[in-house]
N, C-alpha and C. Protein backbone atom coordinates (compact mmCIF):
# COMPACT_ATOMS: atom_id res chain seq x y z
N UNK A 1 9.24 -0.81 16.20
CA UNK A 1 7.94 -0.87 16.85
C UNK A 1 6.87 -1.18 15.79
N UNK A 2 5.72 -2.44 16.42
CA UNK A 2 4.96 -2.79 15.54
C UNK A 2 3.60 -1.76 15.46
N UNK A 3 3.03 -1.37 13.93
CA UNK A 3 1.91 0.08 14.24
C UNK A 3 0.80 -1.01 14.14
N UNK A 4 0.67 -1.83 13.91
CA UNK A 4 -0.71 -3.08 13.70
C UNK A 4 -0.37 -4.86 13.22
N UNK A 5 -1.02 -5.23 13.80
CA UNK A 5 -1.35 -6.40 13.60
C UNK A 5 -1.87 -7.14 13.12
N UNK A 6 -1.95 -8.34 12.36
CA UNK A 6 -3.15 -8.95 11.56
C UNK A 6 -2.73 -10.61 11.69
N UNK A 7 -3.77 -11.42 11.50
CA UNK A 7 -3.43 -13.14 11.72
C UNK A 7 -2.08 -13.12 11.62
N UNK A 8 -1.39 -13.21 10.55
CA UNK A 8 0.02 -13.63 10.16
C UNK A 8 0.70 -12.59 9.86
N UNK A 9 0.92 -11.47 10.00
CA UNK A 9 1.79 -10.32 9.87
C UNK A 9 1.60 -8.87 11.01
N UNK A 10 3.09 -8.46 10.92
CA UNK A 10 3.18 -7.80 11.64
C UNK A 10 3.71 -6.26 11.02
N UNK A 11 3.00 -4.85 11.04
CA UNK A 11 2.90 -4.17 10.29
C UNK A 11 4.11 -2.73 11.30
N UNK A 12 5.09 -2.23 10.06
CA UNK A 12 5.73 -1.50 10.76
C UNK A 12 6.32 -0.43 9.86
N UNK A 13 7.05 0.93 10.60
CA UNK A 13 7.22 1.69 9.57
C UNK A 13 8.46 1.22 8.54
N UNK A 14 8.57 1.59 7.73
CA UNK A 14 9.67 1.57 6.71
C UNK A 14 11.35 2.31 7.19
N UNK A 15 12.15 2.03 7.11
CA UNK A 15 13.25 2.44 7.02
C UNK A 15 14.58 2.02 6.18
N UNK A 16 15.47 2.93 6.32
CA UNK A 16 16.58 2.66 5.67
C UNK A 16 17.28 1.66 5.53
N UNK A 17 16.81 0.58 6.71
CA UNK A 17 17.16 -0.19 6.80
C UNK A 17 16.54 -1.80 5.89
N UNK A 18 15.18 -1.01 5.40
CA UNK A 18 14.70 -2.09 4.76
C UNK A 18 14.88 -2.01 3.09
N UNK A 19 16.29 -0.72 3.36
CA UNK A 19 16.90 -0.73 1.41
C UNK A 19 16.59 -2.08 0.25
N UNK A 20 17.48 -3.04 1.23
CA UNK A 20 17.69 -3.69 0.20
C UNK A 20 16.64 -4.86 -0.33
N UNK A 21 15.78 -4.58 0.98
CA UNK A 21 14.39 -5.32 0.02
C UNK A 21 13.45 -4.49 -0.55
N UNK A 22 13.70 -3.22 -0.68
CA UNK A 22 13.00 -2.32 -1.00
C UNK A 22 13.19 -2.46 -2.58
N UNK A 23 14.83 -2.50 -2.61
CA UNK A 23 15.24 -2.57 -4.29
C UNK A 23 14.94 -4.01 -4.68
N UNK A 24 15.24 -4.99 -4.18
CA UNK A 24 14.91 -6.26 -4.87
C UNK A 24 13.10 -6.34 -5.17
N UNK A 25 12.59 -5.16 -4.56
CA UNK A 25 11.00 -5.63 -4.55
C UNK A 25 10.53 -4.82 -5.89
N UNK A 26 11.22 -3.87 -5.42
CA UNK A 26 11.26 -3.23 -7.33
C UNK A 26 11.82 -3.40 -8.51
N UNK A 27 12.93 -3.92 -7.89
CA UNK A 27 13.53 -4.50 -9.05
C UNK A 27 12.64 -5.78 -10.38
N UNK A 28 11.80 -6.17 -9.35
CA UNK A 28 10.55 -7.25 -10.19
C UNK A 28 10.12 -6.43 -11.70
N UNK A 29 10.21 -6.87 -12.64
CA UNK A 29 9.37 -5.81 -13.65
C UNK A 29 7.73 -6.54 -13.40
N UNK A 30 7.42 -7.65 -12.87
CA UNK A 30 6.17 -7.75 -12.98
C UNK A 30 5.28 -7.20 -11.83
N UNK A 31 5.96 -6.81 -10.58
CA UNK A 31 6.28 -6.08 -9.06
C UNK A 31 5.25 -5.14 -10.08
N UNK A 32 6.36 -4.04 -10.62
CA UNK A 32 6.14 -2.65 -11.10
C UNK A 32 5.20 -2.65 -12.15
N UNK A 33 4.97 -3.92 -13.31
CA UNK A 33 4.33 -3.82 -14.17
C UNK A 33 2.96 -2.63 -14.33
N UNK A 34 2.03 -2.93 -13.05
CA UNK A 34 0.47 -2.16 -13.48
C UNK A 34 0.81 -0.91 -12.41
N UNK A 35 2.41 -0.64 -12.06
CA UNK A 35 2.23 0.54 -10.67
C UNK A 35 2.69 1.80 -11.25
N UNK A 36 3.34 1.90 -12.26
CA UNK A 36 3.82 2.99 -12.42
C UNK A 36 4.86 4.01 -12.40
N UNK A 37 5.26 3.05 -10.97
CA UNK A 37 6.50 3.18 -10.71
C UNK A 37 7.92 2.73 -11.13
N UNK A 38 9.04 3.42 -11.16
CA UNK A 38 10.33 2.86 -11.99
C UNK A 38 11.02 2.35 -10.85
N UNK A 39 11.88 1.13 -11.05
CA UNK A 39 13.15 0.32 -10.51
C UNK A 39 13.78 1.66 -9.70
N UNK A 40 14.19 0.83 -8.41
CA UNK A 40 15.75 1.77 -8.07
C UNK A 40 16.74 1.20 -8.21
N UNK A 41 17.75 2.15 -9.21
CA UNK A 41 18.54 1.99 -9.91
C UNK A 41 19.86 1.25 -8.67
N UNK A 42 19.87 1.32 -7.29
CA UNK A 42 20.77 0.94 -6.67
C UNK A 42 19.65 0.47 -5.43
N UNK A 43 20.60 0.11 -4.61
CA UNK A 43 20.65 -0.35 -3.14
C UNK A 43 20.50 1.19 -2.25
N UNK A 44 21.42 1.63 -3.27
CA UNK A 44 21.58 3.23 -2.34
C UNK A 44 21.03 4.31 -2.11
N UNK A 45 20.15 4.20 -3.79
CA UNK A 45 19.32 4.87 -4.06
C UNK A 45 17.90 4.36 -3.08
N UNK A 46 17.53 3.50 -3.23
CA UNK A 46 16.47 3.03 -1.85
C UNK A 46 16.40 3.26 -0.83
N UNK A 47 17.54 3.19 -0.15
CA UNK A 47 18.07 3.58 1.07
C UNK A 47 17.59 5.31 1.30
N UNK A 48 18.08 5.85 0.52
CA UNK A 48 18.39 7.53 0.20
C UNK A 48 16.41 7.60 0.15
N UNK A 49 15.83 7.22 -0.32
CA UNK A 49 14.04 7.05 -0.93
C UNK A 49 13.50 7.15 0.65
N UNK A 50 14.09 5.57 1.43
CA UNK A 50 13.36 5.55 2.81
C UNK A 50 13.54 5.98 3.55
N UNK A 51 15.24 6.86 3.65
CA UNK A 51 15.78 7.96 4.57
C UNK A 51 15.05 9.15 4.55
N UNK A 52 14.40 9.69 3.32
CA UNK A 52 14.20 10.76 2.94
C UNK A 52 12.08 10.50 3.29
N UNK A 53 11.41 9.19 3.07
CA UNK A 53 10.00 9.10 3.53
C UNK A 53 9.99 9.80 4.63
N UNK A 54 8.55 10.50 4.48
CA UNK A 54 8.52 11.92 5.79
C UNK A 54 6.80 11.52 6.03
N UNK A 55 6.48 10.53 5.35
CA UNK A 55 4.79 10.24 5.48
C UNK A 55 5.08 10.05 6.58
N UNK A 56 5.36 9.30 7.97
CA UNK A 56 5.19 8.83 8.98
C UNK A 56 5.10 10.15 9.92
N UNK A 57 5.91 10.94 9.98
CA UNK A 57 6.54 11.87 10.58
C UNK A 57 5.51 13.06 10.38
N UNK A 58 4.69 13.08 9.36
CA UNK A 58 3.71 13.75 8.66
C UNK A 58 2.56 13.54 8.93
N UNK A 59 2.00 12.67 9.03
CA UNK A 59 0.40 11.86 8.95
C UNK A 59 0.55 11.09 10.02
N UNK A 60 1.75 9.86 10.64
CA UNK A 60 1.14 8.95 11.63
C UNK A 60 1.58 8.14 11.18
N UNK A 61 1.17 7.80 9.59
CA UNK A 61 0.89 6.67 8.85
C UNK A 61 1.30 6.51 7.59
N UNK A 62 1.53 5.39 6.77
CA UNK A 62 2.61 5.78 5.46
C UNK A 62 2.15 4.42 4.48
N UNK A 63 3.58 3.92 3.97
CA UNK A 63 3.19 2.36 3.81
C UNK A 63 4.19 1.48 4.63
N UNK A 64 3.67 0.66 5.36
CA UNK A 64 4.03 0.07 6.30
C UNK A 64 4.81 -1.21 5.64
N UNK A 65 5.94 -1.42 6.56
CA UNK A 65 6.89 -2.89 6.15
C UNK A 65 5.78 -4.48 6.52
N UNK A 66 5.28 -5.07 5.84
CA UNK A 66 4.85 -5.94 6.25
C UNK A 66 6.25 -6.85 6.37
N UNK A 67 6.19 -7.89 7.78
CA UNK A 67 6.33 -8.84 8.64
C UNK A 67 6.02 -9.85 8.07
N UNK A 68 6.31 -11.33 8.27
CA UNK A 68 5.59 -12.48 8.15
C UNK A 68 5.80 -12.76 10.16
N UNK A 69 4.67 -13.20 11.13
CA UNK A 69 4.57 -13.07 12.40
C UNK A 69 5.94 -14.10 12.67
N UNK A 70 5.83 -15.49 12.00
CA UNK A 70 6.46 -16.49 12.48
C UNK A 70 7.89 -16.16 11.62
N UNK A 71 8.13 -15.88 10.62
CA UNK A 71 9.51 -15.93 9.98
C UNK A 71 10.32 -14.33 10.54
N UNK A 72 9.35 -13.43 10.88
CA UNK A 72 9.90 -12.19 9.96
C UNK A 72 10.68 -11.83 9.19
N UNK A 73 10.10 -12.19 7.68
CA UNK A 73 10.27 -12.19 6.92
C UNK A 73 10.22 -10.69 6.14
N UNK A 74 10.52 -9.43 5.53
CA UNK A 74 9.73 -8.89 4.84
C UNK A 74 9.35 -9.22 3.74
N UNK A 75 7.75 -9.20 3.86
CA UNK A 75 6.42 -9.96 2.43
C UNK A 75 7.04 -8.10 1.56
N UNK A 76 6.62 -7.76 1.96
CA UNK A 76 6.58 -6.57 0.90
C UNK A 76 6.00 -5.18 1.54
N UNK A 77 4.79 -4.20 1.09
CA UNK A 77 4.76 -2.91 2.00
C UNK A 77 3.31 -3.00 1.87
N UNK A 78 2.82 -2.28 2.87
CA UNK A 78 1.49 -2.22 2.29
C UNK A 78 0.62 -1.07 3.40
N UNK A 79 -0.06 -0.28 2.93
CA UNK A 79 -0.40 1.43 4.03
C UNK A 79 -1.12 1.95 3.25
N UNK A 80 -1.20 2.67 4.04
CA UNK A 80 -1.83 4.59 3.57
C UNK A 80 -1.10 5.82 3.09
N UNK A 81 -1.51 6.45 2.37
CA UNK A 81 -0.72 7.82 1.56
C UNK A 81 -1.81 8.57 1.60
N UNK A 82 -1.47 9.96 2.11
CA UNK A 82 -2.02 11.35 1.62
C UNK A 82 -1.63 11.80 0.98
N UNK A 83 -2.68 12.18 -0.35
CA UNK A 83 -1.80 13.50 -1.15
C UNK A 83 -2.55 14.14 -1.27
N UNK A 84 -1.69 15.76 -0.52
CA UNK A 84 -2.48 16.73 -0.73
C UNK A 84 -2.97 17.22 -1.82
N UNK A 85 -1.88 16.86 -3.29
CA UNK A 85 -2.41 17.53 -3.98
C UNK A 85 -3.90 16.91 -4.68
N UNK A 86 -4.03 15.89 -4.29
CA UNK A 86 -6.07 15.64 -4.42
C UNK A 86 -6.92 15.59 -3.23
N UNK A 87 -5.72 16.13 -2.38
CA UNK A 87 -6.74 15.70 -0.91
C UNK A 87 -7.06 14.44 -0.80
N UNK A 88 -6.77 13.30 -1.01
CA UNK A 88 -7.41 12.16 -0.74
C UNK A 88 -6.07 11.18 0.00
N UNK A 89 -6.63 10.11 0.68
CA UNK A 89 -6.33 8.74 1.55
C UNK A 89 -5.95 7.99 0.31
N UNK A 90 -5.36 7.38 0.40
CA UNK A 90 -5.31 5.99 -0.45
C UNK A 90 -4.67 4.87 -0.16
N UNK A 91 -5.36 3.79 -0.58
CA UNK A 91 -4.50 2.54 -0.21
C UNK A 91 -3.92 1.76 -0.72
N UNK A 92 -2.63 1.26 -0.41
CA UNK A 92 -1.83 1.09 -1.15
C UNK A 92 -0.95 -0.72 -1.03
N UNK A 93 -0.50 -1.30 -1.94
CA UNK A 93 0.14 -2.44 -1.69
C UNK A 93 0.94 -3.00 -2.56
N UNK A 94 2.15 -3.82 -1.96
CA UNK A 94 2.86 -4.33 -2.71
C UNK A 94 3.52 -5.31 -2.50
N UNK A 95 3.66 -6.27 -2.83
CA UNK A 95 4.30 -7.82 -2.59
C UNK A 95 5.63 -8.71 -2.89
N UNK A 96 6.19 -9.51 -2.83
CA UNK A 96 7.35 -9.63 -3.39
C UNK A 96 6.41 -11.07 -4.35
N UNK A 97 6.68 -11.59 -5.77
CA UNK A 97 5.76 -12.35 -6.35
C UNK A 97 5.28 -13.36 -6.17
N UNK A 98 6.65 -13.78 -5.07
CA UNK A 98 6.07 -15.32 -4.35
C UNK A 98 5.16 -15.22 -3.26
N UNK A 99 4.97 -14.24 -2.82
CA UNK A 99 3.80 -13.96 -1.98
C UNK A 99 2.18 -13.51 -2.81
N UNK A 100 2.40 -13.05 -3.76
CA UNK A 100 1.01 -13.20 -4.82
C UNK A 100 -0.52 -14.26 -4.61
N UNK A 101 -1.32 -13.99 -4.26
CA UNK A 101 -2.71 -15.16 -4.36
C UNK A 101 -2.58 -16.46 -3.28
N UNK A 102 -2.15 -15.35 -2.17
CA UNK A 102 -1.92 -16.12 -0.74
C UNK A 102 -2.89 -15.13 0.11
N UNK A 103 -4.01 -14.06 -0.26
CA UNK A 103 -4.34 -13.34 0.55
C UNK A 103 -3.49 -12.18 1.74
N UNK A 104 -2.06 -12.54 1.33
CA UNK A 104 -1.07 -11.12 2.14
C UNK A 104 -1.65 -9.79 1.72
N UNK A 105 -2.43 -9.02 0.89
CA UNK A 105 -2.80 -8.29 0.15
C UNK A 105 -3.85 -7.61 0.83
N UNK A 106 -4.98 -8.66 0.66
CA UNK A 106 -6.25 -8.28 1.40
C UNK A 106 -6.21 -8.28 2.69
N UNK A 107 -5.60 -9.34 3.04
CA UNK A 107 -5.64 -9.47 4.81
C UNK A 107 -5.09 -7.84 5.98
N UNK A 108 -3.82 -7.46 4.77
CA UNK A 108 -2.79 -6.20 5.48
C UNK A 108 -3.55 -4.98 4.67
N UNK A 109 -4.39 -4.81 3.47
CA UNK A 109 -4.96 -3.56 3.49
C UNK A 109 -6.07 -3.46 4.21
N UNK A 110 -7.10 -4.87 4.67
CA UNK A 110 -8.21 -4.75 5.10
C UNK A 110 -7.69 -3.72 6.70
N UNK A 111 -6.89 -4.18 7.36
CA UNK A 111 -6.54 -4.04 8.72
C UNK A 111 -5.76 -2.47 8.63
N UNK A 112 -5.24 -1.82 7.12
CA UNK A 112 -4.29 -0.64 7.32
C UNK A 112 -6.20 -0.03 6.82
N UNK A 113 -7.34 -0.22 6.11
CA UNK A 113 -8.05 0.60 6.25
C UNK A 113 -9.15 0.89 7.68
N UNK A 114 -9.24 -0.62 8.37
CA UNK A 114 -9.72 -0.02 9.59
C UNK A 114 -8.91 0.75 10.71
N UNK A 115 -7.60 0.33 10.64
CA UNK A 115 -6.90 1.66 11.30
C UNK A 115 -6.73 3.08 10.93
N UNK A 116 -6.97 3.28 9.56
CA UNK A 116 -7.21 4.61 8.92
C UNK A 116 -8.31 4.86 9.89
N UNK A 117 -9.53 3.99 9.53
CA UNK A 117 -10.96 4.93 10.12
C UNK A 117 -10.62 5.11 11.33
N UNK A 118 -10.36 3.65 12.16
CA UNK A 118 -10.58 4.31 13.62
C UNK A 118 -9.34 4.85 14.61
N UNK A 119 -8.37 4.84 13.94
CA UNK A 119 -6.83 5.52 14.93
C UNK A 119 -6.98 6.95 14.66
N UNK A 120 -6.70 7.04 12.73
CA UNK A 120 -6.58 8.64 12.34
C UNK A 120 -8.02 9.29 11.91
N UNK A 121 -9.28 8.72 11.89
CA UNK A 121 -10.18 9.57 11.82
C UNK A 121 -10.08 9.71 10.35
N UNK A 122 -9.95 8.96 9.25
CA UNK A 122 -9.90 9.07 8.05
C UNK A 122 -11.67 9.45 7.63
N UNK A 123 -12.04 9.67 6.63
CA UNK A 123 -13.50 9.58 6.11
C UNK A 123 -13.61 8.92 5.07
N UNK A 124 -12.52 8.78 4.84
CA UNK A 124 -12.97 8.21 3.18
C UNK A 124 -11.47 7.72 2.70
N UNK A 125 -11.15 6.65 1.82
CA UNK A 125 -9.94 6.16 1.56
C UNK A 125 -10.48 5.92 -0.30
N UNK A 126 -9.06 5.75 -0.50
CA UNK A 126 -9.54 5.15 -2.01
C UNK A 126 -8.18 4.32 -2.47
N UNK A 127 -8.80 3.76 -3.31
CA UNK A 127 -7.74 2.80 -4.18
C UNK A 127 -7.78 2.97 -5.80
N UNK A 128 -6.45 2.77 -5.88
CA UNK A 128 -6.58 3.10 -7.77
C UNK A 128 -5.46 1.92 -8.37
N UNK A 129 -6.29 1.63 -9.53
CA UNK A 129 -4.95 0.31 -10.31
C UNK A 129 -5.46 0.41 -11.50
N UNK A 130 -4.96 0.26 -12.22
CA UNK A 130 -4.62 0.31 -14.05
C UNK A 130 -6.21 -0.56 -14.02
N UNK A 131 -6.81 -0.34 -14.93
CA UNK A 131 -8.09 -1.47 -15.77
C UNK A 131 -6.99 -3.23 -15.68
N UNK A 132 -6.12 -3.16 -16.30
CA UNK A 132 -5.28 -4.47 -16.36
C UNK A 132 -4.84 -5.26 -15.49
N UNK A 133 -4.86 -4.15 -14.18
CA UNK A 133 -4.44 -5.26 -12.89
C UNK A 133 -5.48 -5.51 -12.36
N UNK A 134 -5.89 -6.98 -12.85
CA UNK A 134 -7.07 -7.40 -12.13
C UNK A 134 -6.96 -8.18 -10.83
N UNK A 135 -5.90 -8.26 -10.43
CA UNK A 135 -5.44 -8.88 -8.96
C UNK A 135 -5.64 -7.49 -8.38
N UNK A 136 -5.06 -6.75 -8.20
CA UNK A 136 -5.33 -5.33 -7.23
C UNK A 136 -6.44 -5.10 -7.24
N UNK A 137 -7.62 -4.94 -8.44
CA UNK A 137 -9.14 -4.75 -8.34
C UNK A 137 -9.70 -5.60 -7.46
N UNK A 138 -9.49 -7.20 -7.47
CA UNK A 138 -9.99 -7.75 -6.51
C UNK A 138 -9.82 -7.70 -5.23
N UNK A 139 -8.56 -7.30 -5.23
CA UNK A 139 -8.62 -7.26 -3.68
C UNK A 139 -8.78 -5.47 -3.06
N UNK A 140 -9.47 -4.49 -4.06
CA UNK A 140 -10.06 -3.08 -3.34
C UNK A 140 -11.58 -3.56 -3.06
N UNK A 141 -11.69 -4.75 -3.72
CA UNK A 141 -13.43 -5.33 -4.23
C UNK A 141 -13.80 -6.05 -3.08
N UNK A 142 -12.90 -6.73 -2.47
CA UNK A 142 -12.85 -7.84 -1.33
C UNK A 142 -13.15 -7.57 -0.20
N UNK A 143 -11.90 -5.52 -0.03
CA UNK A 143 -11.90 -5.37 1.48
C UNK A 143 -12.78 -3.84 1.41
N UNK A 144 -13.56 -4.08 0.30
CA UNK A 144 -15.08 -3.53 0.74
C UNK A 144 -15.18 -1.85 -0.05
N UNK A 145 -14.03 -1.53 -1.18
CA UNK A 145 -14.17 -0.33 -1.99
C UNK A 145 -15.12 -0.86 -2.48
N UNK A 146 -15.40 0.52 -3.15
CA UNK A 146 -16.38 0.29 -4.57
C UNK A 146 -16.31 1.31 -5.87
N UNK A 147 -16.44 0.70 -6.83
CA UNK A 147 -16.16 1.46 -8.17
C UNK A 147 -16.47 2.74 -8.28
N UNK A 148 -15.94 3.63 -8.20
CA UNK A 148 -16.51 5.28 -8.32
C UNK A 148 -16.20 6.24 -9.98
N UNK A 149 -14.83 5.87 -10.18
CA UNK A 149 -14.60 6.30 -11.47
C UNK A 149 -13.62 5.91 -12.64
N UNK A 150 -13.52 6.50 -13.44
CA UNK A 150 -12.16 6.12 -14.37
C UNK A 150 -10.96 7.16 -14.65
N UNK A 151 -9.53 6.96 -14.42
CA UNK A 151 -9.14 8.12 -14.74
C UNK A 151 -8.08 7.68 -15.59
N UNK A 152 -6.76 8.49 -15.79
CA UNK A 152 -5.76 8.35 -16.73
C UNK A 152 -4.29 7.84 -15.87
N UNK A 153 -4.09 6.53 -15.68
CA UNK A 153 -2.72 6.28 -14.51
C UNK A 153 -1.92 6.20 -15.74
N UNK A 154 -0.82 6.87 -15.95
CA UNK A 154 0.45 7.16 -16.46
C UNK A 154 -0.21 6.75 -18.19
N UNK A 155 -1.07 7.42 -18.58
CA UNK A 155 -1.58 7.04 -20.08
C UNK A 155 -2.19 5.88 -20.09
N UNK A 156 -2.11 4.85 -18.80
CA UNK A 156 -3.69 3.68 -19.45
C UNK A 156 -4.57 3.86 -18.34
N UNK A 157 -5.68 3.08 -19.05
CA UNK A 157 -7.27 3.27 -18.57
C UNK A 157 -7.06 3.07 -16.73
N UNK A 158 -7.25 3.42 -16.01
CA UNK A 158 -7.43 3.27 -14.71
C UNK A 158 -8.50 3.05 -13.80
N UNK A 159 -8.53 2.70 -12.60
CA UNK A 159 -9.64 2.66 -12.10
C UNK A 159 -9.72 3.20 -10.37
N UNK A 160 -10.74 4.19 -9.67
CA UNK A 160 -11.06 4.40 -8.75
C UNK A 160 -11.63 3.72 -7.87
N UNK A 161 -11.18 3.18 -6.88
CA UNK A 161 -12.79 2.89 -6.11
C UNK A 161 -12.57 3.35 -4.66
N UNK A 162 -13.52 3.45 -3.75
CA UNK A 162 -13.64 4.42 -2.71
C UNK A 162 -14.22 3.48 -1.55
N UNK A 163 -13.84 3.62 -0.35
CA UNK A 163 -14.69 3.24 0.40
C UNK A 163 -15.01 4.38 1.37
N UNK A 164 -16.10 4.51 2.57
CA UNK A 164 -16.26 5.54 3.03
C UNK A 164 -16.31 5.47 4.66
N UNK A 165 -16.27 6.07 5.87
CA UNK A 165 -15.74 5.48 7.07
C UNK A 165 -17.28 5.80 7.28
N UNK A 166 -17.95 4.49 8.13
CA UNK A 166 -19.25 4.82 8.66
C UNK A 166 -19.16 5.49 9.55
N UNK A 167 -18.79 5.91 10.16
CA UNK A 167 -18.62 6.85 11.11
C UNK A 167 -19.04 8.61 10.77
N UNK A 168 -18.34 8.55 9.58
CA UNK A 168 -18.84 9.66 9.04
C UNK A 168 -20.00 9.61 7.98
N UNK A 169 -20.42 8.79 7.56
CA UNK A 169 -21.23 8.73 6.31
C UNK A 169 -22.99 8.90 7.00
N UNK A 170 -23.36 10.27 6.19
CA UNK A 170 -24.48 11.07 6.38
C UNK A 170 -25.44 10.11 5.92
């Protein structure tokens, strides 16, 4: 079942079933380069990762399998995460490289943050990427964050930016 829609993609939850592009999407070292995140070491291990995702089941909402509408294809993932332990929304994305500076990025976070505001009642979302990934900055810059702070992502310089749901904003 599709959770949203956008021009050319079709947005859905993740499953076990989407292992093995899960590992080939990590498997990229330039994928993972500014994320932080490490390779899965198998097919199985991925599998075991998306069996075990409980965001959906939890919140509503997670990071979603992007679709291509006409191929369905999976482009790569791209959603929302809560973590409690900062209390905050965040938004999140990821691509396979041949999909890179085609707008898949902006187009599927712009559409996973207006469904934050208006499905789950979000107030506020944020995005974070290394100082170095200047492709991810542009596109928190595009679909309307804005610079709030600097922090420490896995020992390099990082960056915050926030957007806020008008709905709630005093």
């Amino acid at each position: 079942m599709y959770i949203l829609e956008t021009l050319r993609f079709l947005l859905r939850e993740t499953s076990a079933n989407d292992a093995e592009q899960a590992y080939l999407l990590n498997s990229d070292e330039e994928v993972l380069r500014y994320t932080g995140d490490k390779a899965f070491d198998s097919i199985d291990q991925a599998r075991i990762f998306l069996a075990s995702y409980d965001h959906f089941k939890n919140y509503g909402f997670g990071r979603w399998a992007v679709i291509d509408k006409n191929t369905k294809v999976f482009c790569g993932w791209c959603g929302l995460k809560y973590s409690s332990d900062k209390n905050e929304y965040d938004i999140g994305f990821r691509f396979f490289k041949k999909y890179w500076n085609m707008g898949y990025a902006t187009e599927t976070a712009a559409a996973c943050i207006k469904l934050g505001f208006e499905k789950f009642g979000i107030q506020e979302i944020v995005g974070r990427a290394m100082v170095k990934n200047k492709a991810s900055i542009r596109v928190l810059e595009k679909i309307g964050l804005v610079y709030n702070s600097e922090f420490d992502f896995d020992g390099e310089p990082g960056l915050i930016y926030k957007i806020k749901n008008q709905k709630y904003d005093n």
